[in-house]
Protein backbone atom coordinates (compact mmCIF):
# COMPACT_ATOMS: atom_id res chain seq x y z
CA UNK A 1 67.64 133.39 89.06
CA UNK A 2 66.36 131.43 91.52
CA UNK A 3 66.09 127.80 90.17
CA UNK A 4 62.67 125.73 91.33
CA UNK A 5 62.53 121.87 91.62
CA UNK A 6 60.40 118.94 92.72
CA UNK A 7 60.89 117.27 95.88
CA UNK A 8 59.22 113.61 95.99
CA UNK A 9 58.94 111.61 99.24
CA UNK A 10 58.83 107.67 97.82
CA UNK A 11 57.47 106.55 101.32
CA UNK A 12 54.29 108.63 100.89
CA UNK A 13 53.53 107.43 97.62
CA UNK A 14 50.52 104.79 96.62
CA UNK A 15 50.98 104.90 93.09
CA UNK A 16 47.61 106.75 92.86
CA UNK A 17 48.11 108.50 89.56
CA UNK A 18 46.06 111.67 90.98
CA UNK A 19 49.02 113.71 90.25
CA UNK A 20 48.99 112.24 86.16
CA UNK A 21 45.20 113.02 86.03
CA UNK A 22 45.38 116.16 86.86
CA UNK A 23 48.28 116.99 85.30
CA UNK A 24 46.43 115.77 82.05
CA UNK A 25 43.45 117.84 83.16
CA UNK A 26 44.97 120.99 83.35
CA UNK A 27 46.96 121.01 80.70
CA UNK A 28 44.39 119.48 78.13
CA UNK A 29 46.67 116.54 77.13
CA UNK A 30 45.44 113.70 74.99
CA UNK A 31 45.62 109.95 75.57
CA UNK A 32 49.22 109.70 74.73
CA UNK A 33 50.71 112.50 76.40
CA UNK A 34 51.98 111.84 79.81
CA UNK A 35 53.65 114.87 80.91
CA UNK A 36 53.70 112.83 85.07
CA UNK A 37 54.18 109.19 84.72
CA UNK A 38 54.03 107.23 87.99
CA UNK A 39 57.22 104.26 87.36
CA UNK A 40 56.34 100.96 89.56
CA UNK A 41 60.00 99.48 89.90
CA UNK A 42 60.06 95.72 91.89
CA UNK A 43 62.10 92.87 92.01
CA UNK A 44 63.34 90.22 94.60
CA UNK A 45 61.20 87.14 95.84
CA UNK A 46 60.60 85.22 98.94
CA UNK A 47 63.11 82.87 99.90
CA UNK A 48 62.77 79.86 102.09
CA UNK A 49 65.69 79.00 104.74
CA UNK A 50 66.73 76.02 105.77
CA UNK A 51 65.04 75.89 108.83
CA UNK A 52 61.65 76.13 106.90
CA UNK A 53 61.52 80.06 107.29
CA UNK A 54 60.79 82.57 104.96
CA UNK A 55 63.01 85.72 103.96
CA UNK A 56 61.55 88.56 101.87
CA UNK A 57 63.78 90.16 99.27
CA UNK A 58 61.21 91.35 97.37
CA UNK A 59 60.72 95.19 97.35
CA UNK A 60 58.69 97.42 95.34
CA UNK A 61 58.11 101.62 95.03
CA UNK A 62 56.87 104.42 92.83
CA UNK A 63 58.71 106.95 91.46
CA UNK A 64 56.25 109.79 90.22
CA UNK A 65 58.57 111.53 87.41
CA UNK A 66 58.26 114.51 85.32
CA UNK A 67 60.81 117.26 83.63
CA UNK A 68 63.64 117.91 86.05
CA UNK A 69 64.30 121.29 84.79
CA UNK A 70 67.78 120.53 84.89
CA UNK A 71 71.09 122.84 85.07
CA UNK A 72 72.33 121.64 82.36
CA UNK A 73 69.25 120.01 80.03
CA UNK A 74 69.71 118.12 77.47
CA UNK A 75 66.77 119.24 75.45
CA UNK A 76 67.91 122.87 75.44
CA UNK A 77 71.20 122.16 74.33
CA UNK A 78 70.32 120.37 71.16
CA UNK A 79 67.49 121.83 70.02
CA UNK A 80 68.10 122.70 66.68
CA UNK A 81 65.44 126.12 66.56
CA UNK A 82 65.70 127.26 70.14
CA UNK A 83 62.27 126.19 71.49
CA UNK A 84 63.31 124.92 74.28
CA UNK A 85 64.68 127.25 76.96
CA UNK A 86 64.96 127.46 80.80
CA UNK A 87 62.74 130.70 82.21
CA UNK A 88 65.39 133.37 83.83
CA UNK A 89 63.38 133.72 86.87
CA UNK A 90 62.54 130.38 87.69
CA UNK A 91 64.76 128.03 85.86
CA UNK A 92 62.04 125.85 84.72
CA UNK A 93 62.16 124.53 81.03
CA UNK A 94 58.96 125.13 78.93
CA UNK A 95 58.58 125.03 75.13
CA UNK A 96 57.59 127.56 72.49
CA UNK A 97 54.84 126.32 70.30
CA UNK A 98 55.63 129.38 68.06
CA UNK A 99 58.92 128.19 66.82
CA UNK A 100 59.12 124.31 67.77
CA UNK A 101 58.91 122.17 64.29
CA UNK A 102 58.12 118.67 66.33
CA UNK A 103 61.86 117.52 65.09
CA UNK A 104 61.89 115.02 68.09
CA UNK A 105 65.35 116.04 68.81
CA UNK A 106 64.51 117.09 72.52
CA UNK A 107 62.67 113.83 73.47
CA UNK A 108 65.99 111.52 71.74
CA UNK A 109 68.17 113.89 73.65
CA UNK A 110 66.60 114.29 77.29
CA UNK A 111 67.62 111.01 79.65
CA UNK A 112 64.34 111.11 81.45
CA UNK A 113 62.83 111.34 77.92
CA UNK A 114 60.31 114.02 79.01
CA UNK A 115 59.87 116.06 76.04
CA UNK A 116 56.62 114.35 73.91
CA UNK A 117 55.69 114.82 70.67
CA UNK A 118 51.89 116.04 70.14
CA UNK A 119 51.48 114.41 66.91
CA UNK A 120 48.56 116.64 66.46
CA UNK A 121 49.92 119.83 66.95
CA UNK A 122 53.48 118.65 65.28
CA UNK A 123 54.99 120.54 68.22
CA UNK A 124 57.10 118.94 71.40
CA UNK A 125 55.28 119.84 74.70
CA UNK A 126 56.79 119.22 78.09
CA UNK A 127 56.00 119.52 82.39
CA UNK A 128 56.70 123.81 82.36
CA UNK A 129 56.57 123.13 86.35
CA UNK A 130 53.29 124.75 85.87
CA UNK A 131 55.07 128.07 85.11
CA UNK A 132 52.07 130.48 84.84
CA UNK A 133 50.82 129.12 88.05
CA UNK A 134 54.50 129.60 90.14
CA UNK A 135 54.56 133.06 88.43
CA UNK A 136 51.36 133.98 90.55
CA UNK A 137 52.76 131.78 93.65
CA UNK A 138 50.89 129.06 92.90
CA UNK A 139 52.14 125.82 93.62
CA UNK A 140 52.18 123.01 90.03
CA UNK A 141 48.76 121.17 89.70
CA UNK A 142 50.35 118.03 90.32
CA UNK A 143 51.82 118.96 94.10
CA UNK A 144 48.09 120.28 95.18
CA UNK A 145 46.30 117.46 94.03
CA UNK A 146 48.41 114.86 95.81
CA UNK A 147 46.13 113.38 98.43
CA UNK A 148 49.20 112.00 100.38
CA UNK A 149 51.73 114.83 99.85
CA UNK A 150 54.11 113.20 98.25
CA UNK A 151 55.54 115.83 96.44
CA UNK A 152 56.70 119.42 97.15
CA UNK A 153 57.95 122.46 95.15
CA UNK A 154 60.04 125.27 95.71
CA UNK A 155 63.31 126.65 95.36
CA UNK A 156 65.73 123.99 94.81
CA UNK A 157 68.65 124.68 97.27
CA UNK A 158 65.62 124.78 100.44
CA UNK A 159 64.50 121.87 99.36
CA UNK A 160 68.13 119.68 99.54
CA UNK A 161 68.50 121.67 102.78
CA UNK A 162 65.41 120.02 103.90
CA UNK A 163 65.31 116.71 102.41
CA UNK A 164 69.34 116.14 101.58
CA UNK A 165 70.64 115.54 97.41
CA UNK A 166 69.35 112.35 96.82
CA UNK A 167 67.98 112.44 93.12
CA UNK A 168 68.78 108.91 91.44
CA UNK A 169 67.67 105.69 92.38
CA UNK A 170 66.62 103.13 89.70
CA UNK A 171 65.15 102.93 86.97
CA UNK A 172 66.12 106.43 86.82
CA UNK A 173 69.85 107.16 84.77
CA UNK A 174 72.47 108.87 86.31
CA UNK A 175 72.38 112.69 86.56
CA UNK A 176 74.44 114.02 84.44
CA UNK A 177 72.33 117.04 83.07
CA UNK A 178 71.92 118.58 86.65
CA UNK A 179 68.43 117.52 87.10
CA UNK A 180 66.30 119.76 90.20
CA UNK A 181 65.03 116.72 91.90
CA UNK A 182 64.99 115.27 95.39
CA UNK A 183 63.84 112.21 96.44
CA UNK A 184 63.35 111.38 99.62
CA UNK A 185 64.15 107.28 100.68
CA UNK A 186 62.45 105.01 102.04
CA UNK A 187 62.85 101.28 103.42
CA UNK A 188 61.72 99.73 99.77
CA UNK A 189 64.76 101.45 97.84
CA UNK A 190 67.47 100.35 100.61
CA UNK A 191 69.86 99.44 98.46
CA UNK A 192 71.95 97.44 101.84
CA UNK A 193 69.02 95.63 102.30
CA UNK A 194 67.63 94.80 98.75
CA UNK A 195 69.21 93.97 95.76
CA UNK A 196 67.76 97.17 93.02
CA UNK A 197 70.12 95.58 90.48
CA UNK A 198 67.54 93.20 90.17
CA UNK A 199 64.79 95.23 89.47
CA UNK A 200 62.31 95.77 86.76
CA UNK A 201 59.69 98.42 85.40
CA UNK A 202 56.79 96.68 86.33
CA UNK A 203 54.58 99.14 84.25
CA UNK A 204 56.36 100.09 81.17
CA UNK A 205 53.28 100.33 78.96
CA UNK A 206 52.23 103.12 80.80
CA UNK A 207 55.48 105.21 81.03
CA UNK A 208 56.78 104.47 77.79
């Protein structure tokens, strides 16, 4: 198997939402189903020296965040019918409709809480990475439709030889289910020169 992941490159990113949109698009979604959600983390302030100067500490990025088709995910694991599983040729998660029952269990159980529950359909539905597309080498909707190409795809070992490990920064947890993302740094999420403990989801109405 030769596992796929995202690559995203903070420093390109506007905060658009193209890549959301068309997500949505493509995959018919309805108003509540985010399968892309664009995170606006800031914090810090302006601080004025003694000498009447001002310092910035403030900071702020995006983080555009989907299923990390992880090594080890979470949703696969617990899933109590077996609807969840990772493709053998591509190592991208995806959902069976056919045999989910919309328990919820994979959306408690995955840290970057990508499964969602069409309550519609009573079935979970989740980012696939686009997998009908990358069968027929087509890249995901959401890496095409960038207009500043922030994000990439591909197999996951050329991308961290390319753009290095790097695959938590806040608000995102700590990666303990493997996840097949890079992120690439930028000034804004220099943690020796700003203080991301002090952060805050700016947005979490939308992401939530």
């Amino acid at each position: 198997m030769t596992q796929y992941g995202f690559y995203f490159d903070s420093s390109r990113c506007t905060g658009c939402k193209t890549c959301e949109l068309v997500c949505k698009d493509y995959h018919d979604l309805g108003p509540d189903i985010l399968f892309r959600r664009i995170y606006d983390f800031e914090g810090g302030s302006w601080e004025k020296t003694p000498e009447g100067a001002w310092n910035k500490t403030a900071f702020n990025y995006h983080l555009a965040v989907s299923c990390n088709h992880c090594d080890s995910p979470a949703c696969v694991e617990n899933c109590p019918t077996g609807a969840m599983r990772k493709d053998a040729e591509t190592g991208l998660v995806n959902a069976d409709p056919e045999v989910c029952i919309g328990c919820g269990t994979c959306q408690k159980s995955c840290p970057y809480d990508a499964p969602r529950i069409d309550a519609e359909l009573s079935v979970s539905r989740k980012c696939d990475g686009c997998l009908a597309r990358v069968r027929n080498d087509e890249q995901p909707m959401c890496v095409g439709s960038c207009p500043l190409r922030a994000l990439e795809f591909g197999p996951i070992d050329e991308l961290r030889e390319k753009h290095g490990d790097l695959c938590q920064v806040p608000p995102l947890p700590e990666p303990t289910t493997g996840p097949n993302l890079v992120i690439g740094s930028c000034q804004a999420i220099d943690s020796d020169t700003y203080n991301l403990d002090e952060g805050y989801l700016a947005n979490p109405l939308e992401v939530e």
